[in-house]
Protein backbone atom coordinates (compact mmCIF):
# COMPACT_ATOMS: atom_id res chain seq x y z
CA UNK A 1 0.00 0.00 0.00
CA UNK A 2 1.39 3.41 -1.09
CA UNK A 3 0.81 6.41 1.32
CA UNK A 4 -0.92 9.46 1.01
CA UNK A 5 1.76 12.32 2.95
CA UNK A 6 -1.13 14.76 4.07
CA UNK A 7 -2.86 11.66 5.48
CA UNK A 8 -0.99 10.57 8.52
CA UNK A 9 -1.90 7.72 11.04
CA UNK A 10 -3.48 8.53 14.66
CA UNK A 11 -2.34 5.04 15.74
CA UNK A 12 -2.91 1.41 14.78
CA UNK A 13 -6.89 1.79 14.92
CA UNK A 14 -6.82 4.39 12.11
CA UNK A 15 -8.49 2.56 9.17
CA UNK A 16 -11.01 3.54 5.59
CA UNK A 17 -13.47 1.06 6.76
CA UNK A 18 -15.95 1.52 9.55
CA UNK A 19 -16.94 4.77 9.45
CA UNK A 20 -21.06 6.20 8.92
CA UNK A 21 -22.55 7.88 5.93
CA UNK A 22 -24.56 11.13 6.81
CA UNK A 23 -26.76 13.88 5.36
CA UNK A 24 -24.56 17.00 4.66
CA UNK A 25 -27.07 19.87 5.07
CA UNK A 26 -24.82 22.86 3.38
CA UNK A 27 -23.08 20.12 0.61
CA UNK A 28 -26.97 19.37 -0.23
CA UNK A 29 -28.39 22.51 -0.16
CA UNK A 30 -25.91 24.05 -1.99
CA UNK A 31 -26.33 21.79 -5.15
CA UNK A 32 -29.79 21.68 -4.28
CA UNK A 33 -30.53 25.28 -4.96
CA UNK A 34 -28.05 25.48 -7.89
CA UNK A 35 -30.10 22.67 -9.28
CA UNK A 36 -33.59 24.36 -8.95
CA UNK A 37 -32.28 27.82 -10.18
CA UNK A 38 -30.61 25.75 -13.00
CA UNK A 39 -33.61 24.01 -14.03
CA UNK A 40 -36.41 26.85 -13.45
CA UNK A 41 -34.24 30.31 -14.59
CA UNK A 42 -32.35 27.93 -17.51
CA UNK A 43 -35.86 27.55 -19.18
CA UNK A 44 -37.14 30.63 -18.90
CA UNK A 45 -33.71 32.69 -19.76
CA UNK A 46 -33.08 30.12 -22.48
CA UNK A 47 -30.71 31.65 -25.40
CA UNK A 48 -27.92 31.12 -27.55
CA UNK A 49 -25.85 33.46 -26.24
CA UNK A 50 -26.59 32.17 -22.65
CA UNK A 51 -25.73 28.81 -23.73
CA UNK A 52 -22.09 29.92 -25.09
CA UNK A 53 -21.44 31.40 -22.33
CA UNK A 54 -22.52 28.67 -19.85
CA UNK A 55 -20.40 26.44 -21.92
CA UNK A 56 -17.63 28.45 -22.17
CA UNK A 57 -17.74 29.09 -18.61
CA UNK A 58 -17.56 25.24 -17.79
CA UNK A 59 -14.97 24.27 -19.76
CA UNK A 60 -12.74 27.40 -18.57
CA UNK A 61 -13.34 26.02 -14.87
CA UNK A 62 -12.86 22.65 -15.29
CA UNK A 63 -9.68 22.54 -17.57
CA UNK A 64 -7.65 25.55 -15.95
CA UNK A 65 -9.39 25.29 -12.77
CA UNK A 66 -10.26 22.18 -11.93
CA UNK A 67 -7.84 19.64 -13.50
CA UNK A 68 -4.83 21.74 -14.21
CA UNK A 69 -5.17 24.48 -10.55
CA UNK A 70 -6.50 22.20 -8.19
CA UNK A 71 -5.82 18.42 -9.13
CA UNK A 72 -2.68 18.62 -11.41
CA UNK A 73 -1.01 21.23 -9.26
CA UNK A 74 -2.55 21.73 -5.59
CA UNK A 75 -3.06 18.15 -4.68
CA UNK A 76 -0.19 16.78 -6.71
CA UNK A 77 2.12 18.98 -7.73
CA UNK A 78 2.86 17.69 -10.79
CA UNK A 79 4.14 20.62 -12.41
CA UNK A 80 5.45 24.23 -11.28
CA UNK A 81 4.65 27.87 -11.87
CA UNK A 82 4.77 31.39 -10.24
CA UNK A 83 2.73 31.90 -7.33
CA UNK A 84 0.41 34.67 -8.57
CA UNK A 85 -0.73 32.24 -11.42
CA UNK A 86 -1.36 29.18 -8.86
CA UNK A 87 -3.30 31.45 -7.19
CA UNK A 88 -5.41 32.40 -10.16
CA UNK A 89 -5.77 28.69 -11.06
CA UNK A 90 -6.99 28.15 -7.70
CA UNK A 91 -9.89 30.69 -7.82
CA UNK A 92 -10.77 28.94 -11.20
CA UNK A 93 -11.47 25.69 -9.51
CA UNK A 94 -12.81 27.34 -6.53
CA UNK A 95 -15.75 28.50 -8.89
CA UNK A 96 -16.14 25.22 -10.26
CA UNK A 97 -18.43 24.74 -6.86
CA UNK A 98 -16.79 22.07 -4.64
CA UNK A 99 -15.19 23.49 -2.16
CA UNK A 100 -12.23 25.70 -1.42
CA UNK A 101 -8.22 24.46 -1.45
CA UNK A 102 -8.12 23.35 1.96
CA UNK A 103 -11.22 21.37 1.82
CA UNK A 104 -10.36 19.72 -2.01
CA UNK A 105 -7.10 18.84 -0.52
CA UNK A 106 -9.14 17.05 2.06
CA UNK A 107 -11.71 15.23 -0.36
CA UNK A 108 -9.49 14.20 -2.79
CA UNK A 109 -6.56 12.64 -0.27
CA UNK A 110 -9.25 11.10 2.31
CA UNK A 111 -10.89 9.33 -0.99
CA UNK A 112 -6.95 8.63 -2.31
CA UNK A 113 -5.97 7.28 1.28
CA UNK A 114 -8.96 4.97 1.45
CA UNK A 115 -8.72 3.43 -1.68
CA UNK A 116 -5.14 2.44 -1.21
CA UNK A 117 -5.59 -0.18 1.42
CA UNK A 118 -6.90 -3.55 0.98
CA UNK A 119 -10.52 -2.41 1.83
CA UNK A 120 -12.37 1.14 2.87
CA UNK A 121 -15.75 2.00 3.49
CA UNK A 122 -17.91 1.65 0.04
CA UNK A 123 -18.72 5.73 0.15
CA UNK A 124 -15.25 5.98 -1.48
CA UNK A 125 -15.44 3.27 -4.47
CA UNK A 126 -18.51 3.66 -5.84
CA UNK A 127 -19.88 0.61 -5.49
CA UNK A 128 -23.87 1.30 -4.58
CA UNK A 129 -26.06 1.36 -7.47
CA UNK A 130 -26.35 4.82 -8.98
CA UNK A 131 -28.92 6.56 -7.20
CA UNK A 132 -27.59 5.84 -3.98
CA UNK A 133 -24.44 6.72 -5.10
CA UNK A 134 -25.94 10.48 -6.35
CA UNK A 135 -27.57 10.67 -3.32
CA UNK A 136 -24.37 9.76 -1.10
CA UNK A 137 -21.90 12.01 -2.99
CA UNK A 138 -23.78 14.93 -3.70
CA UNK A 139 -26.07 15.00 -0.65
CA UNK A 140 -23.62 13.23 2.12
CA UNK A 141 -20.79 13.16 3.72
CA UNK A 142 -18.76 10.23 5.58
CA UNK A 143 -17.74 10.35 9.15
CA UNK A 144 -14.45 7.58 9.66
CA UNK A 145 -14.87 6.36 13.22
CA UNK A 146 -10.87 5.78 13.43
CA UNK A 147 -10.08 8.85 10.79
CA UNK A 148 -5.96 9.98 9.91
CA UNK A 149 -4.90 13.32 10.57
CA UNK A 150 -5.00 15.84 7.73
CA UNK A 151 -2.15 17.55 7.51
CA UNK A 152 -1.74 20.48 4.99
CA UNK A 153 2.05 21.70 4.03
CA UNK A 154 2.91 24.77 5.13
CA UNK A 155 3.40 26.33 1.78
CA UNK A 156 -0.45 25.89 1.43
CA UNK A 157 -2.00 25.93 4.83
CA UNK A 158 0.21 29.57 5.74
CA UNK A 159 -0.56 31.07 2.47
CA UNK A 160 -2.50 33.89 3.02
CA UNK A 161 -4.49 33.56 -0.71
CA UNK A 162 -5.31 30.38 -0.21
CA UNK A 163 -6.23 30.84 3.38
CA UNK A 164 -8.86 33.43 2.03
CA UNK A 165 -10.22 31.47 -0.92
CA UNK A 166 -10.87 28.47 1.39
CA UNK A 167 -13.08 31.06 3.83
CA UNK A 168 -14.88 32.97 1.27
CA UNK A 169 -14.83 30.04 -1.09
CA UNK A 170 -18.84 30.40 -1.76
CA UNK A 171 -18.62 33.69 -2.34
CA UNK A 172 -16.05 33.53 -4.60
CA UNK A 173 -19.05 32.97 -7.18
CA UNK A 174 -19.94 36.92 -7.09
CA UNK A 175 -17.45 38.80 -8.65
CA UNK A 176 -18.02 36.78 -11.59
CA UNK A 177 -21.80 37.25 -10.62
CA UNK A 178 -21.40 40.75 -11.55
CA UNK A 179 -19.17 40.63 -14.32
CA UNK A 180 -21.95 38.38 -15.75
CA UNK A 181 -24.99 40.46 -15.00
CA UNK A 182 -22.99 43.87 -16.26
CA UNK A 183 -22.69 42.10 -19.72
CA UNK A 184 -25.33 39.67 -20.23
CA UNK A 185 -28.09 40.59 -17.67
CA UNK A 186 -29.68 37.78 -15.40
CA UNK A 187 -29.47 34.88 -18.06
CA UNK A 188 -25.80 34.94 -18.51
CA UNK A 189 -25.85 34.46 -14.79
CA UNK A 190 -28.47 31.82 -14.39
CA UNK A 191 -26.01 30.31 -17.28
CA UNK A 192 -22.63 30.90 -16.13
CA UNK A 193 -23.68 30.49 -12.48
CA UNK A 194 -25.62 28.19 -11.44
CA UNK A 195 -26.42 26.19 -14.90
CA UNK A 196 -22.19 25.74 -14.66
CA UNK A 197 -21.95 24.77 -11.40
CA UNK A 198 -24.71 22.11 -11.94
CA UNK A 199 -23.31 20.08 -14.80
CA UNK A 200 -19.99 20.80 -13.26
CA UNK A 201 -20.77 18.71 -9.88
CA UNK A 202 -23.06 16.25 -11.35
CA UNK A 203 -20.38 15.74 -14.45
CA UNK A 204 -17.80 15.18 -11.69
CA UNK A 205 -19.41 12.38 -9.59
CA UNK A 206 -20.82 10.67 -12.97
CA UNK A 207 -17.26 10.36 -14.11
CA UNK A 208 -15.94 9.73 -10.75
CA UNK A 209 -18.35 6.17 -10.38
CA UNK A 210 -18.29 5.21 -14.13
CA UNK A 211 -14.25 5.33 -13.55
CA UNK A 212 -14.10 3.18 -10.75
CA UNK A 213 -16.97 0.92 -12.00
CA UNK A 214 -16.43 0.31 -16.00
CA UNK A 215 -13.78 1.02 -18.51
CA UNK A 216 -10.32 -0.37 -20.11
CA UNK A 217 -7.75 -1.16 -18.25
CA UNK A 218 -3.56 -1.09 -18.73
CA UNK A 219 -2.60 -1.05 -14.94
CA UNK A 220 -3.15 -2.96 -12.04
CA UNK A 221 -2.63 -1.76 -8.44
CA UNK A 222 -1.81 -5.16 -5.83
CA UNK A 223 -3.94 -4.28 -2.79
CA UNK A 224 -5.45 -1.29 -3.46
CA UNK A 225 -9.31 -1.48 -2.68
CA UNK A 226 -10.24 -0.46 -5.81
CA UNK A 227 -8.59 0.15 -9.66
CA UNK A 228 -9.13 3.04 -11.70
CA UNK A 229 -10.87 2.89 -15.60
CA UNK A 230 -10.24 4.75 -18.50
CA UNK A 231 -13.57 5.71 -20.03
CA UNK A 232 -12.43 6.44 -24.15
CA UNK A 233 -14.41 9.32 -25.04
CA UNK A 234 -14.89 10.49 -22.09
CA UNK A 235 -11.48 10.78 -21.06
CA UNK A 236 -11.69 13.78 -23.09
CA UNK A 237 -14.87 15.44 -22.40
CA UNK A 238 -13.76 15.47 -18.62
CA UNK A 239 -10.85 17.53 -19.66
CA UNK A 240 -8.71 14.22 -19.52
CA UNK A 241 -9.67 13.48 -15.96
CA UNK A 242 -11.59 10.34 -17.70
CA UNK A 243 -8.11 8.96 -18.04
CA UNK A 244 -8.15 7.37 -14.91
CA UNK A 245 -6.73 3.77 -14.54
CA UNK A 246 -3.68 6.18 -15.97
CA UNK A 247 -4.14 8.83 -12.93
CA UNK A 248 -4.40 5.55 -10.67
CA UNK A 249 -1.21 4.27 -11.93
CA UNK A 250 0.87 7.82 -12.31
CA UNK A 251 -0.98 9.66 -9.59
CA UNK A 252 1.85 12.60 -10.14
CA UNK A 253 2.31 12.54 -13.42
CA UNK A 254 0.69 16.09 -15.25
CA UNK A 255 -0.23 13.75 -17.93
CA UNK A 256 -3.60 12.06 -17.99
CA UNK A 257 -3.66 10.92 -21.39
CA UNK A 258 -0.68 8.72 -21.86
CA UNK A 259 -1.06 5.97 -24.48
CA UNK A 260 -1.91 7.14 -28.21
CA UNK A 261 -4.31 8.34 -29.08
CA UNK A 262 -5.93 9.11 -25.67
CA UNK A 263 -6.99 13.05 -25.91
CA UNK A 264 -6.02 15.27 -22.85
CA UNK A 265 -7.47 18.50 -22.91
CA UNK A 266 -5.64 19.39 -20.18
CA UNK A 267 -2.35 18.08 -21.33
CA UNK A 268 -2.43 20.27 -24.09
CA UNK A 269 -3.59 23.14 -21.97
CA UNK A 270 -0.42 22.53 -20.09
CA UNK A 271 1.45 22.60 -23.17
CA UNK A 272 0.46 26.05 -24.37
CA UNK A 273 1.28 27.32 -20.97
CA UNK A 274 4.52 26.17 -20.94
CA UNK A 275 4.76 27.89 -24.39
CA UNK A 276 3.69 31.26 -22.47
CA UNK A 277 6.25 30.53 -19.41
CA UNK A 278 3.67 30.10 -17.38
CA UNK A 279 4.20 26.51 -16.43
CA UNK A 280 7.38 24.28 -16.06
CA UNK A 281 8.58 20.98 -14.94
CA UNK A 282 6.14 18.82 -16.14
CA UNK A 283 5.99 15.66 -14.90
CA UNK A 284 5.68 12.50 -16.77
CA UNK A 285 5.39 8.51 -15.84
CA UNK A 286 8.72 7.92 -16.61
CA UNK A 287 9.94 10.90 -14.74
CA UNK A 288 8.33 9.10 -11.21
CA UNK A 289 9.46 6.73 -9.49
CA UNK A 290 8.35 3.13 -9.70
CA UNK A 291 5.81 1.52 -7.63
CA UNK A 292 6.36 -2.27 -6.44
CA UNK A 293 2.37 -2.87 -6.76
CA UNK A 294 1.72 -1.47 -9.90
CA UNK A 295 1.31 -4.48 -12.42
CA UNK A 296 1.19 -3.65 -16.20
CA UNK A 297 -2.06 -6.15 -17.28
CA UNK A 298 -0.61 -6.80 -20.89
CA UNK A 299 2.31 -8.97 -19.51
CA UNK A 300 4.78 -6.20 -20.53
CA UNK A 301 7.34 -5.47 -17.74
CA UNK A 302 5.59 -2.46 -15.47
CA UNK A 303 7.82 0.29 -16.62
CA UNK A 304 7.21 3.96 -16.49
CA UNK A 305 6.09 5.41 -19.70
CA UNK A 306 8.65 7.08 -21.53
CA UNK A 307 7.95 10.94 -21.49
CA UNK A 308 7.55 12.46 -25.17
């Protein structure tokens, strides 16, 4: 079993498994009235023009946001850049709706940590039957009976900017609120609000359980509780994130997409910032270091990738 380093042991009780799946009232409210004001004001402010914009605002979220700000380089690190631009990247996922840095550190590691021992509670694999599932990620939240300590680096948890975004993280939807309303009037809100921030979260858990339910496989991890999929198409309509018996395998590796012909979106975003100098050090498979329980499943010896 790999470990997760933000996810330390509280002593030899600390385990993924018993642990009690609640209602979250804020998480389901939240998405709740997103949801409603999605539904309701997208039908009655329905345009073209509202439509671009609610798709451009998605996609802008989720690729520079999402994949690249927060999961490529906040939780992993997987590639470098000047601090004023991490920051920015930061606030881009931020509006994607999930939660601030602090707490998408904490998701994303607690679900990481589970999965990487022999068994964990089923809230973090996916394995319920859809609507249970919806109603468990989107409207719940787990409480571990024997939990690990979360512990943040300092270069995250003392920065002031990220420090701020986590506290005001819900209200980091207003400036571009305004910005919204000044040029497009209520229906470029209802569409780049809260239209955005409902496909965004339901698009996020649907690829999250089809990847750890269905898909092709190249990698096997010995002893983890569950494997990642790669879902084809998808893999690029989530911005590459579909990728994810890859992510499984290279958990640090900036690259999603790494056989041919398998489309990262936010690969090449990555690539046209390091064009700009806005990004660096890029991280590949075979720039990580190998992993005794990693198995490749074609019978090829389990080497890294070779970066290209």
């Amino acid at each position: 079993m790999s470990t997760v380093h933000r996810m330390q042991p509280q002593g030899p009780e600390t385990n993924p498994v018993d642990g009690r799946v609640r209602w979250s009232p804020v998480k389901s409210l939240w998405f709740s009235t997103f949801l409603v004001v999605a539904v309701v004001g997208g039908y009655h402010t329905f345009s073209l023009d509202a439509v671009l914009v609610g798709f451009v605002t998605t996609a802008v979220t989720l690729c520079l946001g999402h994949t690249i700000g927060l999961h490529r380089l906040l939780i992993h690190r997987s590639f470098e850049c000047p601090l004023w631009f991490e920051w920015f990247l930061v606030h881009l996922g931020t509006l994607v709706g999930m939660g601030g840095p602090m707490q998408m550190l904490y998701l994303h590691d607690i679900r990481d940590w589970a999965q990487r021992h022999p068994r964990c509670h089923s809230f973090f694999i996916h394995r319920h039957a859809l609507w249970k599932d919806f109603l468990w990620q989107l409207h719940g939240s787990i409480t571990l009976a024997h939990p690990p300590r979360f512990v943040v680096e300092p270069r995250v948890a003392e920065d002031r900017v990220h420090r701020f975004i986590q506290r005001t993280w819900m209200l980091q939807q207003l400036p571009l609120a305004a910005l919204l309303f000044v040029f497009g009037g209520v229906a470029w809100v209802v569409w780049g609000v809260a239209v955005r921030i409902t496909v965004s979260l339901i698009g996020h858990w649907l690829v999250g359980y089809l990847a750890h339910n269905r898909g092709g496989r190249d990698w096997h991890l010995e002893g983890h509780a569950v494997q990642g999929h790669n879902l084809g198409g998808l893999g690029m309509l989530a911005m590459g994130e579909g990728w994810h018996n890859n992510h499984h395998a290279f958990p640090e590796s900036a690259r999603l997409g790494i056989e041919p012909g398998q489309l990262d979106v936010g690969w090449c975003a990555l690539l046209a910032l390091r064009k700009l100098g806005l990004a660096r050090g890029l991280r590949q498979p075979a720039d990580l270091p190998g992993r005794p329980e990693l198995i490749r499943l074609d019978g090829n010896p389990a080497k890294n990738p070779v970066s290209s």
